[in-house]
Protein backbone atom coordinates (compact mmCIF):
# COMPACT_ATOMS: atom_id res chain seq x y z
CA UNK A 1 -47.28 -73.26 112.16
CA UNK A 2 -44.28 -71.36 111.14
CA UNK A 3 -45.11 -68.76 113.81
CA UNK A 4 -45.22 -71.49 116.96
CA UNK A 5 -42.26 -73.43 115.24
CA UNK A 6 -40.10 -69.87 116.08
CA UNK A 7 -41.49 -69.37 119.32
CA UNK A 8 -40.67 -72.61 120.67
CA UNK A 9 -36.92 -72.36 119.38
CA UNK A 10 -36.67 -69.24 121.09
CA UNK A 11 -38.53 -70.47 124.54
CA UNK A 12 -35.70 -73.34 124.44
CA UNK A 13 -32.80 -71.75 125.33
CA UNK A 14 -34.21 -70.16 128.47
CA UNK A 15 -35.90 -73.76 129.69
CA UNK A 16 -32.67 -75.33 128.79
CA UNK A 17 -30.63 -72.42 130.57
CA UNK A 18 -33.63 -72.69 133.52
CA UNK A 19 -32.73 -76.54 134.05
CA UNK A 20 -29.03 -76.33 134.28
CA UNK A 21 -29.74 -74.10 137.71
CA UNK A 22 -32.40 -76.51 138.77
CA UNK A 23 -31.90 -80.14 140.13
CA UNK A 24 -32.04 -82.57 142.66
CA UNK A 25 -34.47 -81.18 144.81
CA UNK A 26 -34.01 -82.79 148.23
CA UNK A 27 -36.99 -82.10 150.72
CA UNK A 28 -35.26 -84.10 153.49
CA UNK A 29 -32.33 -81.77 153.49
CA UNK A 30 -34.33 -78.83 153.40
CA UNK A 31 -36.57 -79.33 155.65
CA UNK A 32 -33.83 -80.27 158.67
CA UNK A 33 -31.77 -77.50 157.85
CA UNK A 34 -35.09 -75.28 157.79
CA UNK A 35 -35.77 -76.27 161.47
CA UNK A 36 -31.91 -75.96 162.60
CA UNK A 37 -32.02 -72.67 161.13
CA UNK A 38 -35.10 -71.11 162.84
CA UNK A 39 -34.85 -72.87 166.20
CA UNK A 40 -30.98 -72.93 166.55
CA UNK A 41 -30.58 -69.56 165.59
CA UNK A 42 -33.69 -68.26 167.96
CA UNK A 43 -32.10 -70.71 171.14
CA UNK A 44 -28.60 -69.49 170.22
CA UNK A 45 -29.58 -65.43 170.16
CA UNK A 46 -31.74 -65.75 173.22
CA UNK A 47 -28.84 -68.01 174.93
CA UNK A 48 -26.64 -64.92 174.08
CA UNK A 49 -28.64 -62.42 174.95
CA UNK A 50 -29.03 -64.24 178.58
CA UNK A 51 -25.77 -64.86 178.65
CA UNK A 52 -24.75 -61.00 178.02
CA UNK A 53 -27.63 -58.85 179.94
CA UNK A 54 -28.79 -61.00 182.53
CA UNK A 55 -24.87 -62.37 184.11
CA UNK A 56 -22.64 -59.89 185.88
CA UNK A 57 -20.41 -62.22 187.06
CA UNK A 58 -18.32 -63.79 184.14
CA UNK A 59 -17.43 -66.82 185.34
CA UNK A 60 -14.88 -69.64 183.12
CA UNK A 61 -18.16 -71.51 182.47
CA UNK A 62 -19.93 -68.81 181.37
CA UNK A 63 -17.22 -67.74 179.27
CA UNK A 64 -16.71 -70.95 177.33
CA UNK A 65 -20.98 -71.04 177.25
CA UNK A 66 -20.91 -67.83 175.37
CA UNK A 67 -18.02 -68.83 172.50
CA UNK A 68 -19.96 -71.87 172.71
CA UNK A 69 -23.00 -69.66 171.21
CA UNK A 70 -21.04 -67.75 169.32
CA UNK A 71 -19.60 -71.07 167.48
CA UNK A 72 -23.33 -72.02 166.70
CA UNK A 73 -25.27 -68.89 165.56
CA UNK A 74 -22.02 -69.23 162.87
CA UNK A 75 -21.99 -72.59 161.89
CA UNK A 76 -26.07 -71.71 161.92
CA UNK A 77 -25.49 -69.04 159.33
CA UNK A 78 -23.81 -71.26 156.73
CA UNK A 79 -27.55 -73.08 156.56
CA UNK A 80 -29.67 -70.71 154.25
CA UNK A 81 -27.29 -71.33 151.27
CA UNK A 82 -27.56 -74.72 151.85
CA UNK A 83 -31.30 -74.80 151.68
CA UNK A 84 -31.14 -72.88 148.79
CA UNK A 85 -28.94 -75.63 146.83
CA UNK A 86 -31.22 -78.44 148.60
CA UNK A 87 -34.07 -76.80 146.96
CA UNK A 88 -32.76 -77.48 143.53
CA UNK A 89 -31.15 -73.96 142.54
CA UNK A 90 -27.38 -74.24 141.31
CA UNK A 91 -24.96 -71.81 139.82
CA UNK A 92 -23.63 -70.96 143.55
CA UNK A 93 -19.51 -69.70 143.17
CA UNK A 94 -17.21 -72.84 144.13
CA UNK A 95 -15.58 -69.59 145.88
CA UNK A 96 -18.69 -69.31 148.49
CA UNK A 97 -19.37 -72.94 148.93
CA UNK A 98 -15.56 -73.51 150.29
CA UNK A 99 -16.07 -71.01 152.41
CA UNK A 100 -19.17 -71.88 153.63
CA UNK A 101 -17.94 -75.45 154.28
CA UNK A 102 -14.37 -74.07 156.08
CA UNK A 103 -17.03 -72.17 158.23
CA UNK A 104 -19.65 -74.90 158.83
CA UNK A 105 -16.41 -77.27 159.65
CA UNK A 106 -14.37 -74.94 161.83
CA UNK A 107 -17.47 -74.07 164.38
CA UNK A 108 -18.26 -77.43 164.30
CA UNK A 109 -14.77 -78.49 165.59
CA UNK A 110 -15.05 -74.94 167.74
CA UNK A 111 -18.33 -76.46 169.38
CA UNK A 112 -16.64 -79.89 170.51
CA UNK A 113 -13.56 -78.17 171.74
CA UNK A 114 -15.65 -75.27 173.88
CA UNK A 115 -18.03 -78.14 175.10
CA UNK A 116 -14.82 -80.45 176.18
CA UNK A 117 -13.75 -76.73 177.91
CA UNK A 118 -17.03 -76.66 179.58
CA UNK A 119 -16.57 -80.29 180.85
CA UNK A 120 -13.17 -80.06 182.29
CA UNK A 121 -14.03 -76.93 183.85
CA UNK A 122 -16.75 -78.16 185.94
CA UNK A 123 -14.19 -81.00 186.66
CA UNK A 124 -11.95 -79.01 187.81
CA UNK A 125 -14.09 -76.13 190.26
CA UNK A 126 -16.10 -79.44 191.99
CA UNK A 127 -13.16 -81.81 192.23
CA UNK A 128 -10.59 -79.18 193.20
CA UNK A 129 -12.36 -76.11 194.79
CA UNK A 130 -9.21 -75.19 197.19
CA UNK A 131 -6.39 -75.69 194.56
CA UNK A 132 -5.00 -72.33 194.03
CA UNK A 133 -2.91 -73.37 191.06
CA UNK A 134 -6.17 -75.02 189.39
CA UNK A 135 -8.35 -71.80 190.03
CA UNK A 136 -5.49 -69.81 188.96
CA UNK A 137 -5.75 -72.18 185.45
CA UNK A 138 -9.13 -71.77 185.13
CA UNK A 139 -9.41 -68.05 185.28
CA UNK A 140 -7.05 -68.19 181.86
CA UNK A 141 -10.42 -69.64 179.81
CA UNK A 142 -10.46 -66.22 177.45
CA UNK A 143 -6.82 -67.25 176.23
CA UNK A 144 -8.11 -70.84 175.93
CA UNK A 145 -11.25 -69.90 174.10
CA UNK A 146 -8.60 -67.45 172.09
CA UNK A 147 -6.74 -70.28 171.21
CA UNK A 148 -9.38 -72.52 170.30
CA UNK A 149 -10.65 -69.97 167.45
CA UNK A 150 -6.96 -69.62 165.93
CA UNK A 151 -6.50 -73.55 166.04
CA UNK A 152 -10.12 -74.61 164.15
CA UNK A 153 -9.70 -71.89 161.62
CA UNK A 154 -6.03 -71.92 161.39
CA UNK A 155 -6.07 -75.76 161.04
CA UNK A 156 -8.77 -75.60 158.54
CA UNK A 157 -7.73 -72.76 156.19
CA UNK A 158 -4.75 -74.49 154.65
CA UNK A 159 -6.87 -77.70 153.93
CA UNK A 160 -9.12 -75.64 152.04
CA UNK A 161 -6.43 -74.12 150.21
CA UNK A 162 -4.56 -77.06 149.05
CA UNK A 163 -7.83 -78.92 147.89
CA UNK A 164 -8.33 -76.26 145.75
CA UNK A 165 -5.37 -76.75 143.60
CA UNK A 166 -5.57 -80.65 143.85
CA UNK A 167 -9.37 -81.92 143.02
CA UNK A 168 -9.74 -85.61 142.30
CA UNK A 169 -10.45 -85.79 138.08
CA UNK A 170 -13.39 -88.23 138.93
CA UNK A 171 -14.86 -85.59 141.63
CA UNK A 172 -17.32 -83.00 139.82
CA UNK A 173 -17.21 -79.14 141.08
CA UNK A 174 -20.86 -79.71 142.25
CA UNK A 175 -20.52 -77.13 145.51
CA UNK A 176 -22.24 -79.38 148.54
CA UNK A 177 -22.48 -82.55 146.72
CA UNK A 178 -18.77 -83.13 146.58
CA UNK A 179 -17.08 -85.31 148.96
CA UNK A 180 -15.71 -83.60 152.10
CA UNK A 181 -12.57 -82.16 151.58
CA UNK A 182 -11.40 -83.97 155.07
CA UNK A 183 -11.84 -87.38 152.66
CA UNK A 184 -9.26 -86.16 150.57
CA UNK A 185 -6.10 -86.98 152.14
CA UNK A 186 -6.33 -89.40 154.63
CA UNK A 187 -3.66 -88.59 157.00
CA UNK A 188 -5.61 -85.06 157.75
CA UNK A 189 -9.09 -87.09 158.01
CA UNK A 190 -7.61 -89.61 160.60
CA UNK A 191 -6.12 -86.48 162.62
CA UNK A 192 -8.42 -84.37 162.60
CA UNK A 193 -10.59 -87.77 163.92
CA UNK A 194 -8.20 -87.88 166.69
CA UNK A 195 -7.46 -84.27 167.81
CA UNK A 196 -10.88 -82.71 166.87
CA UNK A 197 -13.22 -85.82 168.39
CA UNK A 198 -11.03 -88.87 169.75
CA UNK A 199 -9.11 -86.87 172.42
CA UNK A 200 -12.10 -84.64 173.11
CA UNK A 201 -14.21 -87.67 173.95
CA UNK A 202 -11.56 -89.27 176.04
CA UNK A 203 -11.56 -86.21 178.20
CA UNK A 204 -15.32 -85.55 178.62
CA UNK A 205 -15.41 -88.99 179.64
CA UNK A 206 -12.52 -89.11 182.07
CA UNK A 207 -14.06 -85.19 183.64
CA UNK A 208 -17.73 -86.77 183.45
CA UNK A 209 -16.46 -90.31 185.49
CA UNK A 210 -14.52 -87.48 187.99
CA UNK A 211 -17.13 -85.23 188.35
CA UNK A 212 -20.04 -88.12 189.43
CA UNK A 213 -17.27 -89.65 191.66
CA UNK A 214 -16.57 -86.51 193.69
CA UNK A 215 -20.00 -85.23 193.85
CA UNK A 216 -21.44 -88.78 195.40
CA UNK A 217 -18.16 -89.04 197.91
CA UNK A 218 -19.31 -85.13 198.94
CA UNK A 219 -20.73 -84.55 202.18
CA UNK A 220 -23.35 -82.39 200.69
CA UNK A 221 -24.46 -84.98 198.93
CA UNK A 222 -24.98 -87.24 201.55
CA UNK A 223 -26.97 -84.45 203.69
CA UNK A 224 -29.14 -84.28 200.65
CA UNK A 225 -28.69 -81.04 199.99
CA UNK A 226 -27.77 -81.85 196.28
CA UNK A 227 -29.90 -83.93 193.99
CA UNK A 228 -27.10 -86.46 192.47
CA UNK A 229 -29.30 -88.08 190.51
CA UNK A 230 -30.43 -84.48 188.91
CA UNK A 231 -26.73 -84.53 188.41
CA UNK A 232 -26.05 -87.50 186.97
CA UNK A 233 -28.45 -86.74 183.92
CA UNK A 234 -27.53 -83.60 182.88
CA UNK A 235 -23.63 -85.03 182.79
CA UNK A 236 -24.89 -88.27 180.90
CA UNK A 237 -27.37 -86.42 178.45
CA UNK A 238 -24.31 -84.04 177.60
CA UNK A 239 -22.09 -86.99 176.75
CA UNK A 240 -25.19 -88.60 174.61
CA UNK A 241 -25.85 -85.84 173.00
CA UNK A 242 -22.01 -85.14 172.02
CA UNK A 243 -22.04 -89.13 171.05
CA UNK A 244 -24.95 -88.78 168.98
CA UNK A 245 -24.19 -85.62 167.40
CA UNK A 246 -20.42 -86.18 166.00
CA UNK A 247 -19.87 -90.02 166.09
CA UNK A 248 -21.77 -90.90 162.62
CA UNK A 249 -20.08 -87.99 161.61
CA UNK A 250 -16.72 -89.55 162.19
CA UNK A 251 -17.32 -92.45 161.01
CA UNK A 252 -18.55 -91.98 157.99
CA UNK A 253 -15.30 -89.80 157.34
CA UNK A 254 -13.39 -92.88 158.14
CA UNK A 255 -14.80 -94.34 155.49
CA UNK A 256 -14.75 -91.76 152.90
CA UNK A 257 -11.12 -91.89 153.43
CA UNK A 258 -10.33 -95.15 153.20
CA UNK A 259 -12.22 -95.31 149.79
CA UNK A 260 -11.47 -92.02 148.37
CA UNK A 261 -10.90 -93.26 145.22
CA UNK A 262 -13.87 -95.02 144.19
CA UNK A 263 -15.80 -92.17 145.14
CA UNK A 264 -17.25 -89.63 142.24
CA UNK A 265 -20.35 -87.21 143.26
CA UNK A 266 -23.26 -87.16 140.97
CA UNK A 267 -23.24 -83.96 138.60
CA UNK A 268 -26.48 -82.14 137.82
CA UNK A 269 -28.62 -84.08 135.51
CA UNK A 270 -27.32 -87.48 136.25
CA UNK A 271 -30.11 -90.11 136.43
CA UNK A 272 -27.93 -92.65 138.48
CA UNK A 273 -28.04 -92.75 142.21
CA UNK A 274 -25.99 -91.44 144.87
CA UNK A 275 -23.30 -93.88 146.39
CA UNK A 276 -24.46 -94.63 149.87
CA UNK A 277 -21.58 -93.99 151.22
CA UNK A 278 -22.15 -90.26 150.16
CA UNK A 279 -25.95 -90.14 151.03
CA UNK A 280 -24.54 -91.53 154.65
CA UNK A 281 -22.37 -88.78 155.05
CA UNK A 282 -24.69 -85.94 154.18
CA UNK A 283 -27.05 -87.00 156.38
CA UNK A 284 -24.34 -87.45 159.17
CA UNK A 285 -23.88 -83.51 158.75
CA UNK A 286 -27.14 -83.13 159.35
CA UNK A 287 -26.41 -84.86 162.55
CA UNK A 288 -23.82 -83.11 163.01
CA UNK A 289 -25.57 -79.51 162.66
CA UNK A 290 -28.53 -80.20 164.57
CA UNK A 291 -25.72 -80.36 167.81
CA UNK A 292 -26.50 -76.70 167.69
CA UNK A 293 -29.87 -76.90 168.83
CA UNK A 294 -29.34 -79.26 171.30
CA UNK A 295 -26.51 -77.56 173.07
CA UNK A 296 -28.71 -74.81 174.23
CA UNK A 297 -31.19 -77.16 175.60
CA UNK A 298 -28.33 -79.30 177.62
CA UNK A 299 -26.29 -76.92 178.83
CA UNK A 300 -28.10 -73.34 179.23
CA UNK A 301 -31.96 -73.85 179.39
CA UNK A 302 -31.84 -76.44 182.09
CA UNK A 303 -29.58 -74.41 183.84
CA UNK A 304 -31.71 -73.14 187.70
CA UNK A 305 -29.73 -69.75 186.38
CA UNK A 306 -31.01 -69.32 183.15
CA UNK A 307 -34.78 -70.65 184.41
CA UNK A 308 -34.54 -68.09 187.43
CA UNK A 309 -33.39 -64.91 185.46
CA UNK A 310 -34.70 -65.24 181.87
CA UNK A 311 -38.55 -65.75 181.79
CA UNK A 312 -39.74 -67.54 178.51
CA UNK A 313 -41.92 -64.28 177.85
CA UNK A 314 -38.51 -62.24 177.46
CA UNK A 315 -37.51 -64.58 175.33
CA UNK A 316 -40.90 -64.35 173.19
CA UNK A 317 -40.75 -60.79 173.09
CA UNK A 318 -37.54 -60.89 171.59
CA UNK A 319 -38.15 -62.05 168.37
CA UNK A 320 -40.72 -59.81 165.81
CA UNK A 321 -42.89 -62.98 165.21
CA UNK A 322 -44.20 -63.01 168.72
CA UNK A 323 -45.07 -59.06 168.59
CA UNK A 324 -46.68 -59.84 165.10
CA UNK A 325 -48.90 -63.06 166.62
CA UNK A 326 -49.99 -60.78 169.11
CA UNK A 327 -51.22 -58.05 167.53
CA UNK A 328 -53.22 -60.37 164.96
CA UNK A 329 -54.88 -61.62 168.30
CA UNK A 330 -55.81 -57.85 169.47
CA UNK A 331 -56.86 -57.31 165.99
CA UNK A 332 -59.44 -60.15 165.62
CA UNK A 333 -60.53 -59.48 169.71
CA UNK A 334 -61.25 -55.74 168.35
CA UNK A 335 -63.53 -57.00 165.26
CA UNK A 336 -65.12 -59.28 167.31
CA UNK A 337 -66.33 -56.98 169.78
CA UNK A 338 -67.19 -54.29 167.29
């Protein structure tokens, strides 16, 4: 008895050590940031790969299509640590998880601001085709895209800084459970609502209106030499997929802001439940992340370009799993016919 009494006190500590690293397994979380992982990332590479070996002419849309990518496959390779604290593991460095969050958040803010770049462009080469002064503009997208990189991370590193050294006292250092740092200080939340997703919307909307306008008015269109209405949806499933994507983002961050102070995250261990207002916003970034598998399908696959020049069975034969599925096919042909 004496014997069992010793080996449970010394099988404690490492259960008790065991459960501090393990909690709040969240299945929901994992398994959407699973699927943006794997298909993102494999739409993302194959987009670049197009996009790199299969264009010789670098045009501005092309250009801002590529950072576009580029934005993704990194916000995409924030996800696995994620999954790994959805799973239930802890004991990840605050150090990594504020990085990993100024990451996540900067190519987010990259993505909206390369696919408002995208939108005005097309404005601008259908609505203006003769303007020297507007071609000349457009042919200046690699600054642009230049400048879009040093304002999301520039704009992002000093928030990330200064929340360090001023936490809440009611907030607990519980890495992706914490309220988002943009919550924080309200008059960064309600500008970065403006610059990184008010003005942004305002434009697509005013380029998308333009764009339908000039292409109906065209006399190509009216030979029917252009489908308008194929034209129409792709410009309308762009703007609902930027509207879906970002606005429950934003507006949950609204509210975070505006009731900052009542807000505490849940430490490890806690039986009582997450404050909706928290669960709302996690699943907003979600939202949010999952814009990275969509772009691809909006604004490359559907493309007559990418269709014409990148078979689906290049893109197959990119990837090992494809080479793996298809020699376990030649295998079992070979035992069957022996």
């Amino acid at each position: 008895m004496l014997l069992n009494t010793n080996a449970v006190t010394q099988i404690m500590p490492q259960i008790s050590s065991f459960s501090t690293k393990m909690c709040h397994f969240d299945i929901i979380h994992v398994c959407m940031y699973s699927f943006i992982f794997l298909v993102g990332l494999v739409f993302n590479l194959a987009a670049l790969v197009f996009f790199f070996h299969h264009i010789k002419s670098r045009s501005q849309t092309v250009v801002y299509m590529t950072n576009l990518a580029i934005a993704d496959v990194l916000l995409i390779l924030t996800l696995p640590v994620r999954i790994y604290y959805h799973l239930g593991f802890r004991g990840i460095p605050e150090v990594l998880c504020d990085c990993l969050g100024l990451i996540l958040k900067a190519n987010m803010y990259g993505s909206i601001l390369f696919l408002t770049c995208i939108c005005v462009d097309r404005c601008m080469a259908v609505s203006f085709p003769m303007s020297i002064r507007v071609q000349g503009a457009r042919k200046k997208s690699r600054l642009v895209c230049l400048g879009i990189w040093m304002l999301t991370f520039g704009a992002s590193v000093p928030i990330y800084i200064s929340k360090r050294k001023n936490v809440f006292s009611n907030v607990t250092k519980n890495c992706f459970d914490n309220p988002p740092v943009y919550a924080i200080q309200p008059a960064v939340a309600f500008s970065t609502l403006f610059v990184g997703f008010g003005i942004p919307l305002v434009i697509m909307l005013i380029c998308s209106w333009s764009l339908i306008h000039t292409v109906q008015k065209s006399t190509v269109a009216q030979t029917n030499l252009v489908d308008t209405r194929k034209i129409q949806r792709m410009i309308a499933t762009g703007l609902l997929i930027f509207l879906i994507s970002f606005s429950p983002y934003h507006g949950v961050l609204v509210v975070l802001s505006l009731h900052k102070d009542s807000i505490t995250s849940r430490a490890c261990g806690d039986t009582q439940p997450t404050q909706p207002i928290l669960t709302a916003y996690r699943y907003s970034l979600v939202v949010a992340c999952l814009n990275s598998v969509l772009n691809p399908i909006a604004y490359y696959f559907t493309t007559d370009t990418f269709r014409k020049n990148m078979a689906i069975g290049t893109v197959k034969k990119m990837f090992p799993l494809y080479n793996l599925i298809k020699l376990t096919k030649i295998t079992w042909l070979c035992v069957q016919f022996i």
